[in-house]
Structure formats: structure tokens, C-alpha cells
Protein backbone atom coordinates (compact mmCIF):
# COMPACT_ATOMS: atom_id res chain seq x y z
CA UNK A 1 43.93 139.18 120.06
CA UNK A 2 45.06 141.02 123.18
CA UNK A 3 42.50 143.01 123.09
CA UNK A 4 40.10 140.20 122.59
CA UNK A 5 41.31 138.83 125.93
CA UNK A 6 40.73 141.64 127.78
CA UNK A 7 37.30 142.71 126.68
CA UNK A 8 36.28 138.73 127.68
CA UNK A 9 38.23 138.95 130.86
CA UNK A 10 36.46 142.46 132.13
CA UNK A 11 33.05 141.58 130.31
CA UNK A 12 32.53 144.75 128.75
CA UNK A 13 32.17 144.07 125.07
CA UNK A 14 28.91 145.88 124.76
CA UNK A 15 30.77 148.78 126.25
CA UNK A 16 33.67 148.61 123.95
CA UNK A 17 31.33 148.37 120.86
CA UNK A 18 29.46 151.59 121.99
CA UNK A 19 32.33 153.23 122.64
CA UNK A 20 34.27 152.53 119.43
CA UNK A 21 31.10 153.15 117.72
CA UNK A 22 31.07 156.71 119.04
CA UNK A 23 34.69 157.50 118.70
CA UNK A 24 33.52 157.25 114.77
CA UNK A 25 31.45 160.31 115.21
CA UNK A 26 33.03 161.96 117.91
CA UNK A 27 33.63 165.02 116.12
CA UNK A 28 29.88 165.24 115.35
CA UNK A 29 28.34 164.45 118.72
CA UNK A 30 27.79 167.53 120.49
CA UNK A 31 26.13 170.53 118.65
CA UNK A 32 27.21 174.28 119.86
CA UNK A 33 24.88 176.61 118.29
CA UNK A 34 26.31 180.20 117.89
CA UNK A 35 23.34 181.77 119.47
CA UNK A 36 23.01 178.88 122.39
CA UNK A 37 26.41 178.28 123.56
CA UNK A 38 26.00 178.77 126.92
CA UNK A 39 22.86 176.16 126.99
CA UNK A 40 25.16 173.77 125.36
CA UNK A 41 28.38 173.81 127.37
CA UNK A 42 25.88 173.33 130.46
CA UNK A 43 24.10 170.38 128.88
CA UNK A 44 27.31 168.54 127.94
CA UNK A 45 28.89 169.53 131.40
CA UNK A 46 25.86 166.73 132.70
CA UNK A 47 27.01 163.77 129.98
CA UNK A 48 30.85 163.61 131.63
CA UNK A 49 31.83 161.07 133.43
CA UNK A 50 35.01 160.88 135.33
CA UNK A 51 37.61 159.11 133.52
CA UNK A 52 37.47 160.23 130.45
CA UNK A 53 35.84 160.94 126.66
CA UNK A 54 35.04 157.80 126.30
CA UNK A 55 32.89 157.05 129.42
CA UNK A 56 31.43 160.55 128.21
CA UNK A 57 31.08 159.26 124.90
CA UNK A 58 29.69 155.82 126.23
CA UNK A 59 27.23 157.44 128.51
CA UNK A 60 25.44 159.96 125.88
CA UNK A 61 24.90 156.76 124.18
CA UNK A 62 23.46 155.10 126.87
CA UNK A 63 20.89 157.84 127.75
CA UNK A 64 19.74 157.98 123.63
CA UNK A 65 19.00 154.48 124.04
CA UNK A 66 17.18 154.80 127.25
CA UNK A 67 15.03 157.63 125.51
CA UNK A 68 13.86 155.21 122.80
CA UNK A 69 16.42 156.80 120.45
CA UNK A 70 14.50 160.31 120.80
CA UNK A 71 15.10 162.85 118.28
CA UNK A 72 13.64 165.22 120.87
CA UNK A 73 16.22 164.24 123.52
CA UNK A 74 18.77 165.35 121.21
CA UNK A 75 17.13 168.53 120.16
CA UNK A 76 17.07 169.27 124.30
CA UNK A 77 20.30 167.98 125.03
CA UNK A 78 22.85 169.49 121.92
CA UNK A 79 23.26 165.98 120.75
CA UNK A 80 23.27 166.05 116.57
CA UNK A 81 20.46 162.96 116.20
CA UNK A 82 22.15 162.47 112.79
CA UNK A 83 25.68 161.00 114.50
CA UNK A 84 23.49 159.45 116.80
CA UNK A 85 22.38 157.00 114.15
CA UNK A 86 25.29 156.77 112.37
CA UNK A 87 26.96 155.39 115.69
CA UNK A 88 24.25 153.36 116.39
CA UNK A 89 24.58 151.98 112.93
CA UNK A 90 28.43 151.11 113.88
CA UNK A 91 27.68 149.33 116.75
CA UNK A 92 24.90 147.53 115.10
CA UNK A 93 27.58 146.44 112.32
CA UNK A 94 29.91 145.65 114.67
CA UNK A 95 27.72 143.73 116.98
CA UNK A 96 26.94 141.40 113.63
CA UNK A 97 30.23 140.74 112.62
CA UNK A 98 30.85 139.71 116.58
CA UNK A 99 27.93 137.45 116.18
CA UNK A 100 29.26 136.32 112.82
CA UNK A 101 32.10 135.30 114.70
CA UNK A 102 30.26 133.50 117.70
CA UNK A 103 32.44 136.00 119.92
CA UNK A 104 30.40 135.86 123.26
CA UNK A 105 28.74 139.49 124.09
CA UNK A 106 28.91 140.45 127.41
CA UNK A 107 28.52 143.49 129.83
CA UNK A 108 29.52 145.01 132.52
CA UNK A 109 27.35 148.56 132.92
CA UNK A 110 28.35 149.16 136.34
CA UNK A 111 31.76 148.69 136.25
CA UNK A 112 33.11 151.77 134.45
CA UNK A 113 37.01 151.25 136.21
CA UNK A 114 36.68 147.75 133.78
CA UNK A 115 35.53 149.72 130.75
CA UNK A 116 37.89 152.43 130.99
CA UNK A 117 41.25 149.81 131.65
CA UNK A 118 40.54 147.89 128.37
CA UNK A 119 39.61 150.98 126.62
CA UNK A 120 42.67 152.33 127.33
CA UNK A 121 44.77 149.29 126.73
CA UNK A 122 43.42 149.13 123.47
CA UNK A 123 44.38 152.62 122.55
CA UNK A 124 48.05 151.92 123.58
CA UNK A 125 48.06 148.75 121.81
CA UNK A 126 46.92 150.09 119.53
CA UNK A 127 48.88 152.83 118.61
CA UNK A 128 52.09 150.80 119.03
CA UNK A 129 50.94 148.38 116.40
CA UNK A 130 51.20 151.47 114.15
């Protein structure tokens, strides 16, 4: 419920759900082809943000969806399309089930010091739970 609290407080759910979405793929995201991977390390070097993977994460998400979802994009930025969906499929799931629930959806874009707090209060709670 914490965590809840926070994402309503700092109006970034549709951050959070993108970024949870993505951290199911994260292995997956970034393609390094043997015979490209200079190419690649510079075209990821342009997706980080500071703060962390998950603003990374969050905005190679937000530049598919800009694109129209562009297989292309991906082909010309390393991005595997394939995860792409999948995490788009997460979010989609996720964004339902928030719906479901009547939990309000809000956002916060340019506020990426909001995004990254509750993302990283939700890690630590997180992982004490466990």
C-alpha cells in the first residue's frame, strides 16, 4: 500500500507501469551484435538518463512509443522489437488491472527526480518485504 501512496502522491503511475514493465525484459532490451558492437554501445550511450536504469529503461520506452512502435527504430537503434512488445504487453496488462481497480492513472513526464524517488522506494520496500 506504501507504494500505492507514493506513486498517487508524486503522480507518476504511468511512469512506474513503464518502468516495471521494462524491468520484465531488461535482460532483452538492448541487442549487441558481434560484428556491430561499437554501433551499439554508441546508440545505447544516447538512451541514458542520469539517475539510473530505470529512467534509461523508461526513456527507450518512451521514444518506441513516440516512433509509432517502429520496428525500424529498433533495427537503427539496437533495441530487440520483440521485448519491446512483450513490455508493452506488461504495461498494457498492468494498466487493465489498475483500471480494474479504479486506481486513478496519472503522470508526471517531466519530473524524472519524482519517478526515480518512488522507483527507488519501491525497490527497498520491496526487497525488505522479502
Amino acid at each position: 500500500m506504501y507504494c500505492l501512496n507514493q506513486y498517487f502522491r508524486y503522480k507518476c503511475v504511468e511512469q512506474i507501469l513503464t518502468i516495471a514493465a521494462m524491468l520484465s525484459v531488461i535482460n532483452f532490451v538492448f541487442l549487441r551484435p558481434k560484428d556491430k558492437v561499437e554501433n551499439a554501445d554508441k546508440a545505447r550511450v544516447n538512451f541514458f538518463r542520469p539517475g539510473g536504469d530505470h529512467l534509461t529503461l523508461l526513456n527507450v520506452y518512451d521514444q518506441w512509443v513516440e516512433t509509432g512502435y517502429s520496428a525500424q527504430w529498433c533495427v537503427e537503434n539496437f533495441i530487440q522489437h520483440s521485448s519491446m512488445i512483450r513490455a508493452h504487453n506488461v504495461r498494457e496488462r498492468l494498466k487493465g488491472l489498475m483500471e480494474r481497480l479504479e486506481i486513478e492513472i496519472s503522470s508526471n513526464p517531466n519530473d524524472s527526480v519524482a519517478t526515480r524517488k518512488v522507483g527507488r522506494n519501491t525497490i527497498c520496500q520491496t526487497t525488505s518485504a522479502r
